[in-house]
N, C-alpha and C. Protein backbone atom coordinates (compact mmCIF):
# COMPACT_ATOMS: atom_id res chain seq x y z
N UNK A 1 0.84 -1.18 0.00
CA UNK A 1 0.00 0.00 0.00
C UNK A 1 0.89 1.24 0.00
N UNK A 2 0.55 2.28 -1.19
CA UNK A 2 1.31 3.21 -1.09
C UNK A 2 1.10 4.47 -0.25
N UNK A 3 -0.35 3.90 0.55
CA UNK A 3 -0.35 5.19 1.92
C UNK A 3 -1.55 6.04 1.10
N UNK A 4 -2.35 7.11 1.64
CA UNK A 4 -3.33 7.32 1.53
C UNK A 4 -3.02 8.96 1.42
N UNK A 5 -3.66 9.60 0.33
CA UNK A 5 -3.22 10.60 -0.11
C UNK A 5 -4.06 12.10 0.56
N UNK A 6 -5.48 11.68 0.86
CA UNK A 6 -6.79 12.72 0.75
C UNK A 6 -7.40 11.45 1.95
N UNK A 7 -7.60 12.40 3.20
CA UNK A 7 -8.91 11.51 4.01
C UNK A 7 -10.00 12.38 4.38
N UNK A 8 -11.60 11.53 3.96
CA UNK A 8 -12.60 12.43 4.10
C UNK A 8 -13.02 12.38 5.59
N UNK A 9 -13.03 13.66 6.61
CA UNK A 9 -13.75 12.63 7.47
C UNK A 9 -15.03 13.72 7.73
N UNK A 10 -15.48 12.85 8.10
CA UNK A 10 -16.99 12.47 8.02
C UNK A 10 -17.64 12.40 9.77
N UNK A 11 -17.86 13.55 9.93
CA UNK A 11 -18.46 14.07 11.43
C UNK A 11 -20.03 14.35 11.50
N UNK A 12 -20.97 14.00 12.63
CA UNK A 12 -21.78 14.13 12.90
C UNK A 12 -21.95 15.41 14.19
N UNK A 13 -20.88 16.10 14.29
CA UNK A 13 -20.45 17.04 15.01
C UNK A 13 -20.80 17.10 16.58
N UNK A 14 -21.15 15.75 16.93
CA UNK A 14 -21.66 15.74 18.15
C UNK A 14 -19.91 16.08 19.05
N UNK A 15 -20.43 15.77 20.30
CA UNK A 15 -19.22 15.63 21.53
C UNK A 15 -18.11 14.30 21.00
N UNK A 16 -18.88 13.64 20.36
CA UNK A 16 -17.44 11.93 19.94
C UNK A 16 -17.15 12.37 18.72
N UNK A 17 -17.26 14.02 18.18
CA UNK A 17 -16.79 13.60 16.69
C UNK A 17 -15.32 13.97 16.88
N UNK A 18 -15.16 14.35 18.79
CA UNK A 18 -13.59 14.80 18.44
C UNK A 18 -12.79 13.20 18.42
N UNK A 19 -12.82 12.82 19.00
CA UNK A 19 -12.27 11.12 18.86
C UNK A 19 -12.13 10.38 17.39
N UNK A 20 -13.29 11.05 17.10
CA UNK A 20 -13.31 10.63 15.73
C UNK A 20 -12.24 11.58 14.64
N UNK A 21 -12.27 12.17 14.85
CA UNK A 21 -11.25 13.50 14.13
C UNK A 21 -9.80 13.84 14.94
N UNK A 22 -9.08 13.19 16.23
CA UNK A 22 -8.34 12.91 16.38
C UNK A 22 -7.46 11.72 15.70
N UNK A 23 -8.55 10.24 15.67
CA UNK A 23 -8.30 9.52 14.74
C UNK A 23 -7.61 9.91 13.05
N UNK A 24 -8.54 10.56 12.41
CA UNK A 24 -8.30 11.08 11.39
C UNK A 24 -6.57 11.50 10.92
N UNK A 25 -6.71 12.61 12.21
CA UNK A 25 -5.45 14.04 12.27
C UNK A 25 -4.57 12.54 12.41
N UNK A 26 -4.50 11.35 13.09
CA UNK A 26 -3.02 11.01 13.67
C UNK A 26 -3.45 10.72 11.82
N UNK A 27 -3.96 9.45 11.16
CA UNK A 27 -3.70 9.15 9.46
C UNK A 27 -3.49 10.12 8.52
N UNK A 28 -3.80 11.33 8.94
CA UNK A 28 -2.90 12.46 7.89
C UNK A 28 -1.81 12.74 8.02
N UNK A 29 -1.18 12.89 9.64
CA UNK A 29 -0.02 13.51 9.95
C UNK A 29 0.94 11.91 9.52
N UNK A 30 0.76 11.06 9.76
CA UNK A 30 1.25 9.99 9.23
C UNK A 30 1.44 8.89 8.01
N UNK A 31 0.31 9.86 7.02
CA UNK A 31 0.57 9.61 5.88
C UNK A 31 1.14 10.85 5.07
N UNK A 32 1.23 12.00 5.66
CA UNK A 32 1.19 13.41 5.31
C UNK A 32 0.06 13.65 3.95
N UNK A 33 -1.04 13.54 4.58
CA UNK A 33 -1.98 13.37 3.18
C UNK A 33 -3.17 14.62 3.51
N UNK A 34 -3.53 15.06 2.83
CA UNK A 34 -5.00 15.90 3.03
C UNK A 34 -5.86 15.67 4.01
N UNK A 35 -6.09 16.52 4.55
CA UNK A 35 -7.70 16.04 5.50
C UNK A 35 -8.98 16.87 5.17
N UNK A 36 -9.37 16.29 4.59
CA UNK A 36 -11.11 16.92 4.11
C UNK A 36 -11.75 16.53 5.30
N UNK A 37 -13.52 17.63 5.37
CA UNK A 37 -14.04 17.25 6.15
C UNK A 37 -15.53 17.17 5.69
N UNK A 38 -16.25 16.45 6.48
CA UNK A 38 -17.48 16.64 5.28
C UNK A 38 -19.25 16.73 6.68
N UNK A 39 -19.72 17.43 6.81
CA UNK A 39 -21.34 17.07 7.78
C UNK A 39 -21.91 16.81 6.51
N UNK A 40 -23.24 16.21 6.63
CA UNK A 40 -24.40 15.94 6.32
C UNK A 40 -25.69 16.16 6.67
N UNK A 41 -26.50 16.98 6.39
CA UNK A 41 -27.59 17.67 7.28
C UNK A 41 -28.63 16.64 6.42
N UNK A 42 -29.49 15.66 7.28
CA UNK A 42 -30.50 15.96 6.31
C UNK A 42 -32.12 15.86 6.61
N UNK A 43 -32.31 16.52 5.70
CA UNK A 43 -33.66 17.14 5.81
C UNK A 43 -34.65 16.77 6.80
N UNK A 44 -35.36 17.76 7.40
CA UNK A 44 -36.19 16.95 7.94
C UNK A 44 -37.19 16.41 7.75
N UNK A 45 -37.54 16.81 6.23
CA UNK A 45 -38.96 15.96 5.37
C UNK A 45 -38.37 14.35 5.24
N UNK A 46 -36.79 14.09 5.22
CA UNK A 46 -36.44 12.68 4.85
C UNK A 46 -36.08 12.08 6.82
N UNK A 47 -36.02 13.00 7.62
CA UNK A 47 -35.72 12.25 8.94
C UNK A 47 -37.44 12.20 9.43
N UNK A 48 -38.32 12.77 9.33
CA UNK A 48 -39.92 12.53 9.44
C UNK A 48 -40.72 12.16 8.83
N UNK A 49 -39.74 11.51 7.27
CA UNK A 49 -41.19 10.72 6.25
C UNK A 49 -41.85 11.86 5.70
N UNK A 50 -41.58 13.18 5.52
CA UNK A 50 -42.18 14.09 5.12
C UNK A 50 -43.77 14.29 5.55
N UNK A 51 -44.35 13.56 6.52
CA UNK A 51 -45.67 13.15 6.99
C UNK A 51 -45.87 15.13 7.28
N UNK A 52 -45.00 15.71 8.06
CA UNK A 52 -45.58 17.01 9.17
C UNK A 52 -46.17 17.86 8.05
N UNK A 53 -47.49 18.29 8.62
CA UNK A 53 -47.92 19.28 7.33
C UNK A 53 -47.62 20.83 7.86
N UNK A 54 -46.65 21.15 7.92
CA UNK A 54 -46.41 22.27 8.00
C UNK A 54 -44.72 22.50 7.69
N UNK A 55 -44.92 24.09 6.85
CA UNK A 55 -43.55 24.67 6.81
C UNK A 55 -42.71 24.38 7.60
N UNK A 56 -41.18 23.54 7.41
CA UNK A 56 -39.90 23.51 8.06
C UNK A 56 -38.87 24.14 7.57
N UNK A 57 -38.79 25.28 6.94
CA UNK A 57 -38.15 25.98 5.95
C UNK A 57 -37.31 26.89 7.12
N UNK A 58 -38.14 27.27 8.08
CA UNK A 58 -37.04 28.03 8.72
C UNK A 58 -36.43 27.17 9.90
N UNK A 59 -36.73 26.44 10.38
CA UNK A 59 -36.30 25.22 11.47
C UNK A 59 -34.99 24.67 10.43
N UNK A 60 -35.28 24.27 9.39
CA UNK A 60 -33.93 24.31 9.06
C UNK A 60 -32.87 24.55 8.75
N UNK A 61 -33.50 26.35 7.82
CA UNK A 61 -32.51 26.97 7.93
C UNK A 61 -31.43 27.33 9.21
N UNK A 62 -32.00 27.37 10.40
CA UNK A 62 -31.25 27.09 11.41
C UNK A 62 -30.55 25.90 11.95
N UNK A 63 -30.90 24.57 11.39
CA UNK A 63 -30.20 23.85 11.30
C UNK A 63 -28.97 24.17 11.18
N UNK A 64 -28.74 24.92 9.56
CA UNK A 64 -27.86 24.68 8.42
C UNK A 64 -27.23 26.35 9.24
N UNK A 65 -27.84 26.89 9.61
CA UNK A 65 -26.72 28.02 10.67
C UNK A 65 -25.71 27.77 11.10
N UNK A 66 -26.30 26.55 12.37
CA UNK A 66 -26.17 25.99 13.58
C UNK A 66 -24.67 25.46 13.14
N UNK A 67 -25.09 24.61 12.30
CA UNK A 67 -24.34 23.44 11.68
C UNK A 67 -23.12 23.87 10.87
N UNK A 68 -23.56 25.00 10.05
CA UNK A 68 -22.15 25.89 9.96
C UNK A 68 -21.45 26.77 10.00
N UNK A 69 -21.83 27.01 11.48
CA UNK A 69 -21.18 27.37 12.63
C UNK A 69 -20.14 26.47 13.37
N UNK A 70 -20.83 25.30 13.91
CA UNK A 70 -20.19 24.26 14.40
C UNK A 70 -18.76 23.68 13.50
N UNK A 71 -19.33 23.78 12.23
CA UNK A 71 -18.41 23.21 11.33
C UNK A 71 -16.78 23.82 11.43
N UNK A 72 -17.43 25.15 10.75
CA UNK A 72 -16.07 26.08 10.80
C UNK A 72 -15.28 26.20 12.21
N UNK A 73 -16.06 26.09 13.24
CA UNK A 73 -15.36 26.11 14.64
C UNK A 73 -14.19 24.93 15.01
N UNK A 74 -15.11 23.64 14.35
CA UNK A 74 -14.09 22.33 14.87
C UNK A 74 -13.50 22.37 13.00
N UNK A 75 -13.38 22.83 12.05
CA UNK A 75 -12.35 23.00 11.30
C UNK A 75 -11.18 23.60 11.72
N UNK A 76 -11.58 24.98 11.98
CA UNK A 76 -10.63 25.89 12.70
C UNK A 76 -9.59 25.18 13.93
N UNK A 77 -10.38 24.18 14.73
CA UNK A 77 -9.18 24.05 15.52
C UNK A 77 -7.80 22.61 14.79
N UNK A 78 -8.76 22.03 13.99
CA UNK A 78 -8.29 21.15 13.31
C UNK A 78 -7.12 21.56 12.21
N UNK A 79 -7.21 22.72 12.16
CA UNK A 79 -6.46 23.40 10.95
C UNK A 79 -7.18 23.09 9.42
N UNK A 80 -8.41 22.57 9.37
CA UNK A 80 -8.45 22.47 7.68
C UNK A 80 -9.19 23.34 7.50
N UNK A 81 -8.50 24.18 5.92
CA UNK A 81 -8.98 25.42 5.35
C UNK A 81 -10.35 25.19 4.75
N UNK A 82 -11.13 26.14 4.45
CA UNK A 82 -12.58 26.58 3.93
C UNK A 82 -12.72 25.42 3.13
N UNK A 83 -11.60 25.50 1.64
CA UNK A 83 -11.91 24.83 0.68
C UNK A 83 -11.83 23.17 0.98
N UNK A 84 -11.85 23.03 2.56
CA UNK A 84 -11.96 21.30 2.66
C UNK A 84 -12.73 21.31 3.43
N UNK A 85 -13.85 22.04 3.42
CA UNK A 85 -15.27 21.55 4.56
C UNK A 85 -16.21 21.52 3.68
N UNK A 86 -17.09 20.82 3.60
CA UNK A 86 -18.69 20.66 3.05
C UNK A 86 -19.48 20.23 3.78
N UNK A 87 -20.11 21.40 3.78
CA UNK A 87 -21.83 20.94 4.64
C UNK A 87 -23.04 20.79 3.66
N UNK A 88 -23.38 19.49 3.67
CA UNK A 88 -24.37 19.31 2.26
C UNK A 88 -25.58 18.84 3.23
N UNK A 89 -26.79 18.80 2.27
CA UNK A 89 -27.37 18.19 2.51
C UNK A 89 -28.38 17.12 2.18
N UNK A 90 -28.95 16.19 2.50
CA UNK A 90 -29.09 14.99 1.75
C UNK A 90 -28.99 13.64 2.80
N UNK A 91 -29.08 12.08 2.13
CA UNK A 91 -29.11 11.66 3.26
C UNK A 91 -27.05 11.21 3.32
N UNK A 92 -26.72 11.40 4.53
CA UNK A 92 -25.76 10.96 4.97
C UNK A 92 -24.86 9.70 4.19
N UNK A 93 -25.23 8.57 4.61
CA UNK A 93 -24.34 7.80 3.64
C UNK A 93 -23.82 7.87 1.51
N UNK A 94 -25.00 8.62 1.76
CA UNK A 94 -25.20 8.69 -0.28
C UNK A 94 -24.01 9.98 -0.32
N UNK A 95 -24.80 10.94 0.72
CA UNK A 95 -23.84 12.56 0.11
C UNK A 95 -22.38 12.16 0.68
N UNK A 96 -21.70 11.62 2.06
CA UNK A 96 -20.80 11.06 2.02
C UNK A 96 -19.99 10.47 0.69
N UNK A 97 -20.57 9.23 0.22
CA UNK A 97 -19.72 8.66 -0.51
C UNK A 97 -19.85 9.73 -1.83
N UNK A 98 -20.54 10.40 -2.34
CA UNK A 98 -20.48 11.70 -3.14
C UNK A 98 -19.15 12.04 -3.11
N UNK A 99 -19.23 12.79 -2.02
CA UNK A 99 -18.43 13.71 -1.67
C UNK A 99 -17.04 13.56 -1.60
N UNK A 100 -16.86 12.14 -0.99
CA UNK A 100 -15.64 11.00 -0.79
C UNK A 100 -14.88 10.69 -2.62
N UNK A 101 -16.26 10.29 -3.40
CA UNK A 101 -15.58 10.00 -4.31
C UNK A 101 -15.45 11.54 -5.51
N UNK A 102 -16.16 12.21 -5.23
CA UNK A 102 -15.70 13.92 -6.06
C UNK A 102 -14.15 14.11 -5.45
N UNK A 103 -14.08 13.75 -4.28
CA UNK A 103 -12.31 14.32 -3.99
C UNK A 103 -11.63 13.34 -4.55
N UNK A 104 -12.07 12.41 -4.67
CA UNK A 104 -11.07 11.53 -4.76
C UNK A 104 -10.20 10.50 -3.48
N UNK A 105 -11.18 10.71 -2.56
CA UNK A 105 -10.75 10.31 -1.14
C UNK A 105 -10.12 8.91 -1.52
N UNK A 106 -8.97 8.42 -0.09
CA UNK A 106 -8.57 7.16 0.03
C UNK A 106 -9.26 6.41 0.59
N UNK A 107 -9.77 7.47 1.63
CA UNK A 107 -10.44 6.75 2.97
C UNK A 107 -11.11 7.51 3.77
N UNK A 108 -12.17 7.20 3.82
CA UNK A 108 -13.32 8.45 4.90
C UNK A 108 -12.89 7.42 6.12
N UNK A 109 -13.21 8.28 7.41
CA UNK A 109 -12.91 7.88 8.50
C UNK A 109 -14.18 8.42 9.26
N UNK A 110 -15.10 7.82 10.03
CA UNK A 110 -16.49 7.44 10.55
C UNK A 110 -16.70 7.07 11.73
N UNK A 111 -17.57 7.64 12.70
CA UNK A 111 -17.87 7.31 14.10
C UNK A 111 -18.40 6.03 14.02
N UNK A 112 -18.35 5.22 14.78
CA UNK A 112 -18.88 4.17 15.17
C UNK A 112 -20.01 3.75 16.04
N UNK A 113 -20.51 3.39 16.69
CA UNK A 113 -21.23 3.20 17.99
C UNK A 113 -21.24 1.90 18.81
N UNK A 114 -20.91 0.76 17.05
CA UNK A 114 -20.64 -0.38 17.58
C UNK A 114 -22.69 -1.10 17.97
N UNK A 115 -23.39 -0.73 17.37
CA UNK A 115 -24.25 -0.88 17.46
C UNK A 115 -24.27 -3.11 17.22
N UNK A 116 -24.98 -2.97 17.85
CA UNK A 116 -25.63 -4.68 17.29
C UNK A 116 -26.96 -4.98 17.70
N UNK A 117 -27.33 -6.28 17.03
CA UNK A 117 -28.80 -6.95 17.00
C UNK A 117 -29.89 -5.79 16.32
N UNK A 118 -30.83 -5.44 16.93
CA UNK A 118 -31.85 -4.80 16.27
C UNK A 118 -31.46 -3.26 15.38
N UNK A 119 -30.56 -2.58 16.36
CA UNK A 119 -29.93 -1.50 16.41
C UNK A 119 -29.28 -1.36 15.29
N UNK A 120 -28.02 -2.53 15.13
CA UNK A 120 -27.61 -2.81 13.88
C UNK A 120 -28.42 -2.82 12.34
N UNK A 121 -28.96 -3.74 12.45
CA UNK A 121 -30.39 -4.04 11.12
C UNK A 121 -30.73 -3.17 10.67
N UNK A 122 -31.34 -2.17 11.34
CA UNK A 122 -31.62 -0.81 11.56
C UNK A 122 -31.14 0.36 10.65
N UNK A 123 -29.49 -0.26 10.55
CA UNK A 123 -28.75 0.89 10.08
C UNK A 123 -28.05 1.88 11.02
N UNK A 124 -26.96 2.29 10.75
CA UNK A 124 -26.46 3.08 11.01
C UNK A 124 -25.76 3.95 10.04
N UNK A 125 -24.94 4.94 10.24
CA UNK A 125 -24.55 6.21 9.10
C UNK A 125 -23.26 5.09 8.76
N UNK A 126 -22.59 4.83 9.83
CA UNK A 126 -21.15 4.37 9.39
C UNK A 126 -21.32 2.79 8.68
N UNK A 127 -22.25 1.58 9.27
CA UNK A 127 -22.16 0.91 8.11
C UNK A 127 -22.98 1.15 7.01
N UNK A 128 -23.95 2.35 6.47
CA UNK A 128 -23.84 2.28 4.79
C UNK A 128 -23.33 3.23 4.78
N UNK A 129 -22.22 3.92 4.99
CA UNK A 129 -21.04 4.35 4.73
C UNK A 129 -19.66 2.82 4.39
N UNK A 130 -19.65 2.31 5.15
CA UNK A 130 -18.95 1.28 4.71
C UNK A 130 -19.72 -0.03 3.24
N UNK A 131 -20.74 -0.08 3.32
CA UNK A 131 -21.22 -0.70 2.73
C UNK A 131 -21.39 -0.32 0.95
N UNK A 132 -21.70 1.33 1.13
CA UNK A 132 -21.61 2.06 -0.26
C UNK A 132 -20.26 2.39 -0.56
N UNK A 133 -18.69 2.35 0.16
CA UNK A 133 -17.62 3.16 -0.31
C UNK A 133 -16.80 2.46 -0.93
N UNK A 134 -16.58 3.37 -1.89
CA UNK A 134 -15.49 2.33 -3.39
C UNK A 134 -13.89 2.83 -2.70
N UNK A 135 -13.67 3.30 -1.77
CA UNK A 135 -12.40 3.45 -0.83
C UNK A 135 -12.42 2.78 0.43
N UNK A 136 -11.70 2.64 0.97
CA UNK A 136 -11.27 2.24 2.48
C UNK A 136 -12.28 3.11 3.36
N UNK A 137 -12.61 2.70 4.71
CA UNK A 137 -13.59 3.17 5.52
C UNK A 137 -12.90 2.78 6.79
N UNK A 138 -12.23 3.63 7.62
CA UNK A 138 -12.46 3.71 9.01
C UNK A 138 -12.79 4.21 9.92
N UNK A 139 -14.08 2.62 10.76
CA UNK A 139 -15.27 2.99 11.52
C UNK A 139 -14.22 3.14 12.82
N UNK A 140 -13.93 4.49 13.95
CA UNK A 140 -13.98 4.52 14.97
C UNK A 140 -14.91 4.11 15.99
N UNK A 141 -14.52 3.92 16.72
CA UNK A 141 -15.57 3.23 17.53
C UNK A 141 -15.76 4.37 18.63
N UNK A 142 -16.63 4.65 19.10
CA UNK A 142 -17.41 6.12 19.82
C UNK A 142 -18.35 5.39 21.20
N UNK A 143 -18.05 6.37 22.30
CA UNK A 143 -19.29 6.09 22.92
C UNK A 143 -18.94 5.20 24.05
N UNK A 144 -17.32 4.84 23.99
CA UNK A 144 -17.22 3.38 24.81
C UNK A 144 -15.64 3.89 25.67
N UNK A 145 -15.62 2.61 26.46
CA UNK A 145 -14.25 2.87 26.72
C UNK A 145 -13.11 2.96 25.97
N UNK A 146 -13.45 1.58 25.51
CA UNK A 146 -12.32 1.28 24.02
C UNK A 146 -12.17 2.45 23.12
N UNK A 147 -12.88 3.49 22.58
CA UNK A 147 -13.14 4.22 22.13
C UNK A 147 -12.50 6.16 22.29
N UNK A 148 -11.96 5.64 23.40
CA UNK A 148 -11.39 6.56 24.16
C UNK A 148 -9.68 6.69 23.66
N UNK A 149 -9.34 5.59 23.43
CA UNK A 149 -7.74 5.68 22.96
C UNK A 149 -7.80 6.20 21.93
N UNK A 150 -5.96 7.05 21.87
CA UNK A 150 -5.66 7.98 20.87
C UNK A 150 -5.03 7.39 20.17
């Protein structure tokens, strides 16, 4: 393997996305490769079935405030410039691997939860993130003890 050139990572910007983006920082600084970053907002007509009959136009525009706000903040401490953040929106695993494969990514790097049994089945962001990516995928694992090492 000749080492990994561009890594997307791929934050849900909660409190574990720093674990998750520590992860990341050590595979860039050690491949000396790019670090892209990428959120995914999505909609809330596709997280409610579009069922609510009423305008969400401004509920989300504050979302998409909120969100990039947050973004640029944990870019900023991360060091990656403007032109490597995208806040899209859409559902998560699809605009991910989008986004992953427009750069040209090696390898998106993904929170985990470690989910199983029903939970699993279910879905999660990181396995159809792993399941859709024509690159390498590493799921951190979040949320746990294990999860805690740097």
């Amino acid at each position: 393997m000749s080492g990994y050139r561009r890594i997307m990572l791929a934050l849900d910007l909660t409190q574990e996305s720093n674990q998750v983006a520590q992860r990341a920082m050590s595979l860039a600084r050690h491949f000396d490769a790019e670090l892209h970053m990428v959120h995914v907002i999505e909609p809330l007509s596709l997280a409610y079935g579009g069922d609510i009959p009423m305008d969400l136009s401004s509920v989300q525009e504050q979302i998409h405030e909120q969100a990039k706000s947050h973004l640029a903040e944990f870019a900023k401490k991360l060091g990656i410039p403007e032109d490597r953040q995208y806040l899209i929106f859409g559902r998560p695993e699809s605009e991910i691997h989008r986004i992953a494969e427009a750069k040209e990514a090696d390898v998106i790097v993904v929170g985990s939860h470690g989910r199983h049994g029903l939970a699993l089945l279910l879905g999660s962001t990181a396995n159809g993130v792993l399941h859709g990516a024509k690159c390498d995928v590493l799921a951190v694992r979040v949320g746990s003890e294990e999860g805690t090492e740097a």
